[in-house]
PDB file of N, CA and C in Angstrom:
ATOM      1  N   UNK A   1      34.991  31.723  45.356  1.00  0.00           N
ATOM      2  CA  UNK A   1      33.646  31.730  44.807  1.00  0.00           C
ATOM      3  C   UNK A   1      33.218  30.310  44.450  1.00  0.00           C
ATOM      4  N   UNK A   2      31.602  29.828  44.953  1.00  0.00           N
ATOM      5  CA  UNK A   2      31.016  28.581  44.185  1.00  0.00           C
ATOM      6  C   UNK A   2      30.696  28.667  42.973  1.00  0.00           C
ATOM      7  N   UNK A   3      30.446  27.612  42.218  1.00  0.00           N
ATOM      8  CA  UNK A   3      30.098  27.319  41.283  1.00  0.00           C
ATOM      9  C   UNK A   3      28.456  27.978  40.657  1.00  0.00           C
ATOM     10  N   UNK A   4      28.123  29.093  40.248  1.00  0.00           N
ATOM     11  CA  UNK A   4      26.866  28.942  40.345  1.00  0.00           C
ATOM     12  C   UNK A   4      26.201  28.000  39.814  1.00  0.00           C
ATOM     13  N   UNK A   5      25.095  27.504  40.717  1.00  0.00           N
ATOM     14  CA  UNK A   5      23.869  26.270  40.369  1.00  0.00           C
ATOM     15  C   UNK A   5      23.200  26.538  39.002  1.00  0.00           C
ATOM     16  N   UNK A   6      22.479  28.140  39.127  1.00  0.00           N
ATOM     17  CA  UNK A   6      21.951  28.023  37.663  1.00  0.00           C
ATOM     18  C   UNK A   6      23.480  28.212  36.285  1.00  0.00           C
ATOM     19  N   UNK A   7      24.060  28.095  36.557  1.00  0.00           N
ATOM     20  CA  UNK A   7      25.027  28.020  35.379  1.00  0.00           C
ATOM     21  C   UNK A   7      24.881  26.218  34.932  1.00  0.00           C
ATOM     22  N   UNK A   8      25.626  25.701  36.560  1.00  0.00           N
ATOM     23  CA  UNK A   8      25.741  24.139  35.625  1.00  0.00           C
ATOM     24  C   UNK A   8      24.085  23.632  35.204  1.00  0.00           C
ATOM     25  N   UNK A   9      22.981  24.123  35.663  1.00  0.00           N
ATOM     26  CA  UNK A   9      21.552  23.738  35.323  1.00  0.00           C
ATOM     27  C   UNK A   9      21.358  23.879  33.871  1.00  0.00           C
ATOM     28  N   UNK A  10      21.874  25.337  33.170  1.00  0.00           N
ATOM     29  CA  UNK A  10      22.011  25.620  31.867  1.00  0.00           C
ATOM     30  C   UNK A  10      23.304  24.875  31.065  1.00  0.00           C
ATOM     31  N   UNK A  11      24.354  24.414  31.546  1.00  0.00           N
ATOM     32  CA  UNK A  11      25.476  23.615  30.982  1.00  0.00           C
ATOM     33  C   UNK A  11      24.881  22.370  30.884  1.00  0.00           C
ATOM     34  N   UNK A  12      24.084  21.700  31.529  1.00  0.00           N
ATOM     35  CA  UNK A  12      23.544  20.435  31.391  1.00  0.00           C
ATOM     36  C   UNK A  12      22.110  20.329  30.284  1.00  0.00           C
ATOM     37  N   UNK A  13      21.515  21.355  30.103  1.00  0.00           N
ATOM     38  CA  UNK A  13      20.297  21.591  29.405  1.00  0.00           C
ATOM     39  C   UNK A  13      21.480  21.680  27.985  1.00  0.00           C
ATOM     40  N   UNK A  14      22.585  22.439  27.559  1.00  0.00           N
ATOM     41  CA  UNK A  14      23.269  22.646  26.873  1.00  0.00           C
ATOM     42  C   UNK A  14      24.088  21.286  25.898  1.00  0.00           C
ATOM     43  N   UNK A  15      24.336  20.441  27.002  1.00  0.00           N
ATOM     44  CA  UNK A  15      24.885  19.141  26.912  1.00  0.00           C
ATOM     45  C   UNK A  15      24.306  18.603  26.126  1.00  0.00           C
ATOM     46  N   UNK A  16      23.024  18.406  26.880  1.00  0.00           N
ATOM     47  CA  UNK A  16      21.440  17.654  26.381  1.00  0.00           C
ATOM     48  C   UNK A  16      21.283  17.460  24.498  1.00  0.00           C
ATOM     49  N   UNK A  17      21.563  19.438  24.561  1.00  0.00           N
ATOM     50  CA  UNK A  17      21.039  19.586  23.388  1.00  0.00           C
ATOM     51  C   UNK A  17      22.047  19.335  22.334  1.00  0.00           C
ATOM     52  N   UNK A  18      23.136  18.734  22.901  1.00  0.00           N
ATOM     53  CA  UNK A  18      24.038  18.174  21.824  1.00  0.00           C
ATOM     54  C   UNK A  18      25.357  19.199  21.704  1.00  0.00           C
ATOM     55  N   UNK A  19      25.746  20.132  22.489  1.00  0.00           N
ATOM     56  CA  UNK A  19      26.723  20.898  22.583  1.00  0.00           C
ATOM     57  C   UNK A  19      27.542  20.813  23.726  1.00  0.00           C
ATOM     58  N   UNK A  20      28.665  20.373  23.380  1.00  0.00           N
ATOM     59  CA  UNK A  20      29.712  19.511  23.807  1.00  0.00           C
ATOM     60  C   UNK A  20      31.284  20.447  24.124  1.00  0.00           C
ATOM     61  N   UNK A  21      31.259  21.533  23.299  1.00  0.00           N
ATOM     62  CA  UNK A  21      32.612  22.153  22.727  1.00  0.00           C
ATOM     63  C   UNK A  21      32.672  23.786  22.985  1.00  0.00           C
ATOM     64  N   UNK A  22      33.672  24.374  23.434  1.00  0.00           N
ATOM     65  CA  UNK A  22      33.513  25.532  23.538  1.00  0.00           C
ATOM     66  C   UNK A  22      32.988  26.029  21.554  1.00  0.00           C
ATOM     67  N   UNK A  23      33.830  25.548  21.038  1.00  0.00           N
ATOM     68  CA  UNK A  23      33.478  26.032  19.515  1.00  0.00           C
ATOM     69  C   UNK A  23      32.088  25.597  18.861  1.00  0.00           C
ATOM     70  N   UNK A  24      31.296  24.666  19.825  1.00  0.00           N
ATOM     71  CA  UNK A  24      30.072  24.226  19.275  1.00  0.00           C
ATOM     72  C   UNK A  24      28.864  25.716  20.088  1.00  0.00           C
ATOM     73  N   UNK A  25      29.659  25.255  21.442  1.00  0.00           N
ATOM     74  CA  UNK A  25      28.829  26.322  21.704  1.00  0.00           C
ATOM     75  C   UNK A  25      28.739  27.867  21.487  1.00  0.00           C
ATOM     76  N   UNK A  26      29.928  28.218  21.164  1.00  0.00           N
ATOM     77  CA  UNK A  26      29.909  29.045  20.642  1.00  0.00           C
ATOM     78  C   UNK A  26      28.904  29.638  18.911  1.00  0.00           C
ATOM     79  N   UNK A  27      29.115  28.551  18.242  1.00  0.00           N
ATOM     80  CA  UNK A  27      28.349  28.397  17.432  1.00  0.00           C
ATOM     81  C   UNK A  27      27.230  28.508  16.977  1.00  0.00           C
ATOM     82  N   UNK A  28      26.581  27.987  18.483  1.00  0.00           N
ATOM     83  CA  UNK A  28      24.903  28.064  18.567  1.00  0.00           C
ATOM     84  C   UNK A  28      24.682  28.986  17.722  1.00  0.00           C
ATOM     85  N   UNK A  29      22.867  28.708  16.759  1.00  0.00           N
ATOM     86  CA  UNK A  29      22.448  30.050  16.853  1.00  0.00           C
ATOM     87  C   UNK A  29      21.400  29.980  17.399  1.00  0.00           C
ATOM     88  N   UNK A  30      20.524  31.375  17.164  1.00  0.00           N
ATOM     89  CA  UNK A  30      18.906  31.780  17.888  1.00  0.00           C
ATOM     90  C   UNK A  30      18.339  30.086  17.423  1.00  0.00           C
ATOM     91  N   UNK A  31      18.000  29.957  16.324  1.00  0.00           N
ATOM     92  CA  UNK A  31      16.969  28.108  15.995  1.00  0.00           C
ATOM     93  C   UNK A  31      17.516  27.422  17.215  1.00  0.00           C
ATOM     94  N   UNK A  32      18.865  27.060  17.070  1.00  0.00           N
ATOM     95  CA  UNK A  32      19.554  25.839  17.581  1.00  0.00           C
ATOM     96  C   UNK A  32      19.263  26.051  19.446  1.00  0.00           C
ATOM     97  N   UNK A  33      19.252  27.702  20.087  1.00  0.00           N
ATOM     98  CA  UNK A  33      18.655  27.834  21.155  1.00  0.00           C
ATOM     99  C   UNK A  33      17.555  27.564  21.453  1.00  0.00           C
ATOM    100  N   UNK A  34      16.424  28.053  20.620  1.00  0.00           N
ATOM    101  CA  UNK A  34      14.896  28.227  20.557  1.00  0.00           C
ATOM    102  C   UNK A  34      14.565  26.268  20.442  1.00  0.00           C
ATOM    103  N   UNK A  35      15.212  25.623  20.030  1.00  0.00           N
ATOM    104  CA  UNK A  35      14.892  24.282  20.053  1.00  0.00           C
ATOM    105  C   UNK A  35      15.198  23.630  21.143  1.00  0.00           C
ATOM    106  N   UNK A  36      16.018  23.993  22.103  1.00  0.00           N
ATOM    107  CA  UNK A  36      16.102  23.367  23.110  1.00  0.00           C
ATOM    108  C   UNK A  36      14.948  23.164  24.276  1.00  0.00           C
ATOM    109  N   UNK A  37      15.014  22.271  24.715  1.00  0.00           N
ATOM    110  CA  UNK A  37      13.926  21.931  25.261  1.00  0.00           C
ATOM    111  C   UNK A  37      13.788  22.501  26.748  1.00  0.00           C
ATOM    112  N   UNK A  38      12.463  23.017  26.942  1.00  0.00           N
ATOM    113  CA  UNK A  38      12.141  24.183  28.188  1.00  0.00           C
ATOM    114  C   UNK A  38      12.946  24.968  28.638  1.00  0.00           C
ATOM    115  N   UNK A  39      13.411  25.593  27.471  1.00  0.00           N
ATOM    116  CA  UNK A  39      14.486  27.007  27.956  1.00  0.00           C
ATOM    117  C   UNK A  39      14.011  28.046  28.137  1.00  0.00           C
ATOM    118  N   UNK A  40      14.292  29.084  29.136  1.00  0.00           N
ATOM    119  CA  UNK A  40      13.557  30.143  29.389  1.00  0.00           C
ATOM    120  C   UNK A  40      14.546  31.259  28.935  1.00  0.00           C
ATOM    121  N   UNK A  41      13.550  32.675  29.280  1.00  0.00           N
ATOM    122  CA  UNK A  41      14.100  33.597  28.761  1.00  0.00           C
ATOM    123  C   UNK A  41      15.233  34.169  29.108  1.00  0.00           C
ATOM    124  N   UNK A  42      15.169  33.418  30.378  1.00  0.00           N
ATOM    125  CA  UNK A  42      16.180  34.211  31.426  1.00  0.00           C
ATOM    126  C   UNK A  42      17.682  32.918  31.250  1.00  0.00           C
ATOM    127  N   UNK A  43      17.328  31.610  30.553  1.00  0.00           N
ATOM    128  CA  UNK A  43      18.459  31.146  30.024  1.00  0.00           C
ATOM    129  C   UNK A  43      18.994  31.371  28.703  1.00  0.00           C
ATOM    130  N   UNK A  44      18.352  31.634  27.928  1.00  0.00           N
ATOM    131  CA  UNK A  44      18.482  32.320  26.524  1.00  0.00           C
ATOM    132  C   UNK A  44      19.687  33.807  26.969  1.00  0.00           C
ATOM    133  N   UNK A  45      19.217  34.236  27.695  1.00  0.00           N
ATOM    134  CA  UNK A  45      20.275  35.077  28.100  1.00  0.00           C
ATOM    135  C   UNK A  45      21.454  34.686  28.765  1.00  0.00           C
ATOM    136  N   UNK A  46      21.430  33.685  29.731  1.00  0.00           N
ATOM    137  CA  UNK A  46      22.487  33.328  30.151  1.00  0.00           C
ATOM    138  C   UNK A  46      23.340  32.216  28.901  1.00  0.00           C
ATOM    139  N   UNK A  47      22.590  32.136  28.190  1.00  0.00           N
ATOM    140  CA  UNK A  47      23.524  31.370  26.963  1.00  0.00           C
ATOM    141  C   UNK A  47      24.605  32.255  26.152  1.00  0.00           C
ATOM    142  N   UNK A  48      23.765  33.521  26.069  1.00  0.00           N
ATOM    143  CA  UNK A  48      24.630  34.276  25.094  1.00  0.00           C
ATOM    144  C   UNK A  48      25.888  34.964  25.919  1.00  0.00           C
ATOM    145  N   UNK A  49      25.304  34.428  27.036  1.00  0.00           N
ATOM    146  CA  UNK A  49      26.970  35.417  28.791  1.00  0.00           C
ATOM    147  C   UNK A  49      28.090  34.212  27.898  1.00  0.00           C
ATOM    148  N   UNK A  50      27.313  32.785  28.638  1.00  0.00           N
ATOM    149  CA  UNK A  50      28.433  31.665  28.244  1.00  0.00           C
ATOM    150  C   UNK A  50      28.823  31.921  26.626  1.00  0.00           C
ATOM    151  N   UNK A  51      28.109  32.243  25.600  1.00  0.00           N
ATOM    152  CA  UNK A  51      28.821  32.460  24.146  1.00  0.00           C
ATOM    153  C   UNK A  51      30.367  33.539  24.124  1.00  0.00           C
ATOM    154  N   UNK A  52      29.744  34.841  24.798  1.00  0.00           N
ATOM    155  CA  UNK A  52      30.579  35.775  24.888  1.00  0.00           C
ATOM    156  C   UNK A  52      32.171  35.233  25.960  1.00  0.00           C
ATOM    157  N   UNK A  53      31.469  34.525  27.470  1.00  0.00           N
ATOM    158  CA  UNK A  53      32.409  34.314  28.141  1.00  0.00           C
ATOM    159  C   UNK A  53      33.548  33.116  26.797  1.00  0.00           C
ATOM    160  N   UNK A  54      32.981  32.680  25.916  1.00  0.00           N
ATOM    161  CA  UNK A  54      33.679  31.473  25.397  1.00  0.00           C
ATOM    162  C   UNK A  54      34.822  32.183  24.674  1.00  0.00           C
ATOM    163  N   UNK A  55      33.903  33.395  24.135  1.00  0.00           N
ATOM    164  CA  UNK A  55      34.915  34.402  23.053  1.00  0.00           C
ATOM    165  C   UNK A  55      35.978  34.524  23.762  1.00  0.00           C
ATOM    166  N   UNK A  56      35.260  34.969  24.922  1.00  0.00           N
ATOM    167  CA  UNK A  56      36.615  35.983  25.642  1.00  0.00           C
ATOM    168  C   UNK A  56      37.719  34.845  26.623  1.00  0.00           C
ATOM    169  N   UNK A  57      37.616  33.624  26.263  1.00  0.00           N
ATOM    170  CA  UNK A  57      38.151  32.952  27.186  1.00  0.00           C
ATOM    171  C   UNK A  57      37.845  33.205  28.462  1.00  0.00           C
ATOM    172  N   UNK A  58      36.884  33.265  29.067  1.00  0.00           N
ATOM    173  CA  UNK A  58      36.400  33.930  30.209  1.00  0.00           C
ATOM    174  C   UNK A  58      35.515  32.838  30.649  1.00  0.00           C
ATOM    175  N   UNK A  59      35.629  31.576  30.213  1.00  0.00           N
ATOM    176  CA  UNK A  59      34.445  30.456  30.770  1.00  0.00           C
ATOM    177  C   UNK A  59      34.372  30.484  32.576  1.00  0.00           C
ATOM    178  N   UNK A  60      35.669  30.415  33.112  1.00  0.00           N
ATOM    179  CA  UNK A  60      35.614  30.145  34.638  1.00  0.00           C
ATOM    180  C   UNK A  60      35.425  31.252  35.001  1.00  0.00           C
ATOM    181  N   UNK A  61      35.553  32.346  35.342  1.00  0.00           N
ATOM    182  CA  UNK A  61      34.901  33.535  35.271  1.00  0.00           C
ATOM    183  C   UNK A  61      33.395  33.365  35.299  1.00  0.00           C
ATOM    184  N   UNK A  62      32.689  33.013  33.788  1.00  0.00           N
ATOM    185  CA  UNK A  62      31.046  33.069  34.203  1.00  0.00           C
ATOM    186  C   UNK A  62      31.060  32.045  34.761  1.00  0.00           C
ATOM    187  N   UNK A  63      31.494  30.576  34.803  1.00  0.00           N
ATOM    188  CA  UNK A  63      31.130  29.194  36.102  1.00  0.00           C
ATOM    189  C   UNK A  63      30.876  29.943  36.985  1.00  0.00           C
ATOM    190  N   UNK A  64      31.809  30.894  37.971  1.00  0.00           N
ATOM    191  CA  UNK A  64      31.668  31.100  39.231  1.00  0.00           C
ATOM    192  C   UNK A  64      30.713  32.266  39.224  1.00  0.00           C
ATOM    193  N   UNK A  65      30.207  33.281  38.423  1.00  0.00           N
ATOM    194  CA  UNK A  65      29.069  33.758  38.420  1.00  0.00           C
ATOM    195  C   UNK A  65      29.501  35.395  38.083  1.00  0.00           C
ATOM    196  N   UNK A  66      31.191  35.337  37.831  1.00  0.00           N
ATOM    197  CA  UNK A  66      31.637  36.744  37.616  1.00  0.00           C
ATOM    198  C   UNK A  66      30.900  37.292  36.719  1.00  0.00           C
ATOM    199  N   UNK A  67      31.586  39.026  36.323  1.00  0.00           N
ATOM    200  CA  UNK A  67      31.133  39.438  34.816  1.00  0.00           C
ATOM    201  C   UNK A  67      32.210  39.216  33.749  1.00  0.00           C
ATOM    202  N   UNK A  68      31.674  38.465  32.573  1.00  0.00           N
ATOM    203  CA  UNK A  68      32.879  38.634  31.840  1.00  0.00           C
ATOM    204  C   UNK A  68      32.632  39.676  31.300  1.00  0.00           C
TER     205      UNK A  68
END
């Protein structure tokens, strides 16, 4: 499996916003999302896949576009 594109598009918007760490990102909350700059709804959701994939140790899993 590739890498999905919109994953690293949202890992780099993620970066941006100063989240660096599985435990940072995990962290996020709704403000700290809602402040990021031109995030859509449909990444707001894919943030909370990557939160859950972080829980579950499941990061490479969502990279490549599995379900965690």
């Amino acid at each position: 499996m590739a890498v999905n594109q919109k994953t690293v598009r949202l890992l780099n918007k993620v970066f941006e916003a100063g989240f660096f760490t599985e435990k940072e990102i995990a962290a996020m909350t709704v403000d700290d999302i809602l402040a990021m700059q031109g995030i859509t709804v449909a990444e707001i959701s894919m943030i909370n896949g990557l939160q859950k994939a972080v829980r579950a140790n499941k990061v490479i899993t969502f990279l490549s576009g599995g379900e965690v």
